[in-house]
Protein backbone atom coordinates (compact mmCIF):
# COMPACT_ATOMS: atom_id res chain seq x y z
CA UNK A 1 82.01 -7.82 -18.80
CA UNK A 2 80.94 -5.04 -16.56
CA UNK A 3 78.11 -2.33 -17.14
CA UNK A 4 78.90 1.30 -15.84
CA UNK A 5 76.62 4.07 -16.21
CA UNK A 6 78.04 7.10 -17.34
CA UNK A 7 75.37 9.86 -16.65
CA UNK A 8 76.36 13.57 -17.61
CA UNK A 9 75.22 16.65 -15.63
CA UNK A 10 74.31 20.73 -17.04
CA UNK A 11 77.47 22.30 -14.56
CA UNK A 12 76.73 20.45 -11.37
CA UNK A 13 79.06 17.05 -12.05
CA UNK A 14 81.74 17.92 -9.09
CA UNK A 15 78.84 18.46 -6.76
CA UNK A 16 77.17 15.08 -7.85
CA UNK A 17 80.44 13.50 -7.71
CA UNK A 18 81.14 14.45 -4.17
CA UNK A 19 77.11 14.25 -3.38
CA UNK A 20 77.54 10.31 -4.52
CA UNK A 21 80.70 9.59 -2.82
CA UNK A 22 79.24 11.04 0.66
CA UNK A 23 75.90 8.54 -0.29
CA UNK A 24 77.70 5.19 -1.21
CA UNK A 25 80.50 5.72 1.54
CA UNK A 26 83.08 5.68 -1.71
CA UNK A 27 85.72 8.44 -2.75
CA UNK A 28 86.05 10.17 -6.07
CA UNK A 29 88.49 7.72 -7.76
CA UNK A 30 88.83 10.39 -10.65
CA UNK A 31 88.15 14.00 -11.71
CA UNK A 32 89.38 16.13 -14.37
CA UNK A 33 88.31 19.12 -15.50
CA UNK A 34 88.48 20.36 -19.32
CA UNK A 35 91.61 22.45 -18.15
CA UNK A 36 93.25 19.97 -16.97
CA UNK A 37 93.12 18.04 -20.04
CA UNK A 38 95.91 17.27 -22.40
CA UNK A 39 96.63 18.79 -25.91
CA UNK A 40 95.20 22.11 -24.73
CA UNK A 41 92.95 21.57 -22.20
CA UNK A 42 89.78 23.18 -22.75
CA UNK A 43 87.90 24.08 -26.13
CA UNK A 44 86.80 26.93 -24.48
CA UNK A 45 88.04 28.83 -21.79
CA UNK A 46 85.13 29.28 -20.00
CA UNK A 47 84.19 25.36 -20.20
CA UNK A 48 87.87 25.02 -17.93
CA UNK A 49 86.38 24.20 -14.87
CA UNK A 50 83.41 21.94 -15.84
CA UNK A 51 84.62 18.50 -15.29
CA UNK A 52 85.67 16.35 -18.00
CA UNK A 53 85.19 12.54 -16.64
CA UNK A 54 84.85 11.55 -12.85
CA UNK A 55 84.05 8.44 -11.29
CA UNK A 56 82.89 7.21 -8.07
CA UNK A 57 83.04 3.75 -7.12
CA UNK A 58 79.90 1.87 -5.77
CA UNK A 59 80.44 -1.75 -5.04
CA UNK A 60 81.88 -3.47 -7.75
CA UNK A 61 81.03 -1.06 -10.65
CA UNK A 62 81.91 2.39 -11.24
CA UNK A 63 79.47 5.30 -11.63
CA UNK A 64 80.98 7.63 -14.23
CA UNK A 65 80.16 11.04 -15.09
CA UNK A 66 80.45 14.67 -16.68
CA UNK A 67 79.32 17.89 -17.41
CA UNK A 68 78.28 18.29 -21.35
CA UNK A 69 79.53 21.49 -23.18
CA UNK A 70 78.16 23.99 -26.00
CA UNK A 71 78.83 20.56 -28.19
CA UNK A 72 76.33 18.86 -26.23
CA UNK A 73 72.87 20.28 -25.45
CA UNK A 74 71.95 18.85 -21.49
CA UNK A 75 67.94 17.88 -21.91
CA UNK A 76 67.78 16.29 -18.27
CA UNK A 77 67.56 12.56 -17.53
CA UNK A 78 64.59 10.40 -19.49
CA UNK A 79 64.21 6.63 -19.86
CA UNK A 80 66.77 5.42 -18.09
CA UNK A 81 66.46 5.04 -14.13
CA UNK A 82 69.80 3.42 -12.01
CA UNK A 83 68.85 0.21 -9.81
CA UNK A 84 70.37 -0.68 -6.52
CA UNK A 85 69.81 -3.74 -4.79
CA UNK A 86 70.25 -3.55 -1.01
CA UNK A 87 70.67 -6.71 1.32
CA UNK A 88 68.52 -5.31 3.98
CA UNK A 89 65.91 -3.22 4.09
CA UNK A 90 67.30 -0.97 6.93
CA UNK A 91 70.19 -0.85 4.29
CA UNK A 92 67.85 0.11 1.78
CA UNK A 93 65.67 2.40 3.87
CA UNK A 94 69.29 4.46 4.79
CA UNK A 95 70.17 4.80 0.99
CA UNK A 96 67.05 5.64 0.17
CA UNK A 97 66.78 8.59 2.76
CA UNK A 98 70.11 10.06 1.32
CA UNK A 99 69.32 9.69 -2.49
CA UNK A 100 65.88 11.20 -2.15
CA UNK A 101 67.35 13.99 0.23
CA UNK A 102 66.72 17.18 -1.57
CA UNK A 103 65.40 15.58 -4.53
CA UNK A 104 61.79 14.06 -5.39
CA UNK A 105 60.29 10.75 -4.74
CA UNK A 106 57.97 9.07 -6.72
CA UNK A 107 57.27 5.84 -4.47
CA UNK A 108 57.78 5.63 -1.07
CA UNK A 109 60.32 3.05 0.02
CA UNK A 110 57.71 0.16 1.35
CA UNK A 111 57.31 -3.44 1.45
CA UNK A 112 55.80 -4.34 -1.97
CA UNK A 113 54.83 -8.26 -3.16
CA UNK A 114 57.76 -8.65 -4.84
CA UNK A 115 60.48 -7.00 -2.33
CA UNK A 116 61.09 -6.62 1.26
CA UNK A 117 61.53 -3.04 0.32
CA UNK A 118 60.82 -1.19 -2.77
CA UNK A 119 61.10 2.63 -3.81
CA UNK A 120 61.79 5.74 -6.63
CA UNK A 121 63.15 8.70 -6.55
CA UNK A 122 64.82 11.50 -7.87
CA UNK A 123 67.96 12.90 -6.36
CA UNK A 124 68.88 16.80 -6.06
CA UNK A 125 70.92 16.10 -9.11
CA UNK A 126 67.69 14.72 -11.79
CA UNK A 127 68.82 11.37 -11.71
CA UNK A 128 66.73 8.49 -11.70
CA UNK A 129 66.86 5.70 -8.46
CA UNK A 130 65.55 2.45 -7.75
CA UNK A 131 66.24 0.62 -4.50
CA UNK A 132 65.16 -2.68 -4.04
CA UNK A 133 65.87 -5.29 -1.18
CA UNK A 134 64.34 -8.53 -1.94
């Protein structure tokens, strides 16, 4: 069994897409827009360029993702936060930089008494971030 987050974004999912393969070194394994789809493609016209489902790989999971539509209201990102460990903290300090780049962080990246190298943020995007490098 595998966990993959599937986060969904207000408009901005190709840009977070291409914003998380540039971070994690990956490619966007998938994209699709609501025109693109099957049956009809969009409900809406105006929802045909919004993307559907994307995915990015990172490691061994998959980060999945979308933009919402009129049948979805988009109230941000609360409760939920996405964890990374790192095997090194210059690993974890690089990562860190690029995730936080343009977006907010809550704790510093710094050696804590439970990790070589802990920290929170917020990327450009509203997502939540955790990197961690026992």
């Amino acid at each position: 069994m595998h966990l993959n987050p599937y986060v969904t974004f207000d408009g901005t999912c190709r840009a977070a897409a291409e914003f998380y393969a540039t971070v994690f070194k990956s490619e966007i394994a998938e994209l699709m827009t609501f025109g693109e789809m099957p049956d009809g493609g969009a409900p809406d016209p105006s929802l045909s360029e919004l993307i559907a489902h994307a995915r990015v790989p990172i490691g061994d999971r998959q980060l999945m993702m979308s933009d919402t539509g009129p049948w979805s209201k988009h109230e941000g990102f609360h409760g939920m936060t996405l964890q990374l460990s790192m095997d090194t903290p210059e690993e974890a300090a690089a990562l860190f930089a690029a995730l936080s780049d343009g977006g907010e962080v809550s704790m510093p990246l710094e050696k804590t008494f439970w990790a070589r190298a802990f920290g929170m943020c917020r990327d450009q995007f509203g997502v939540a971030w955790m990197v961690n490098c026992d």
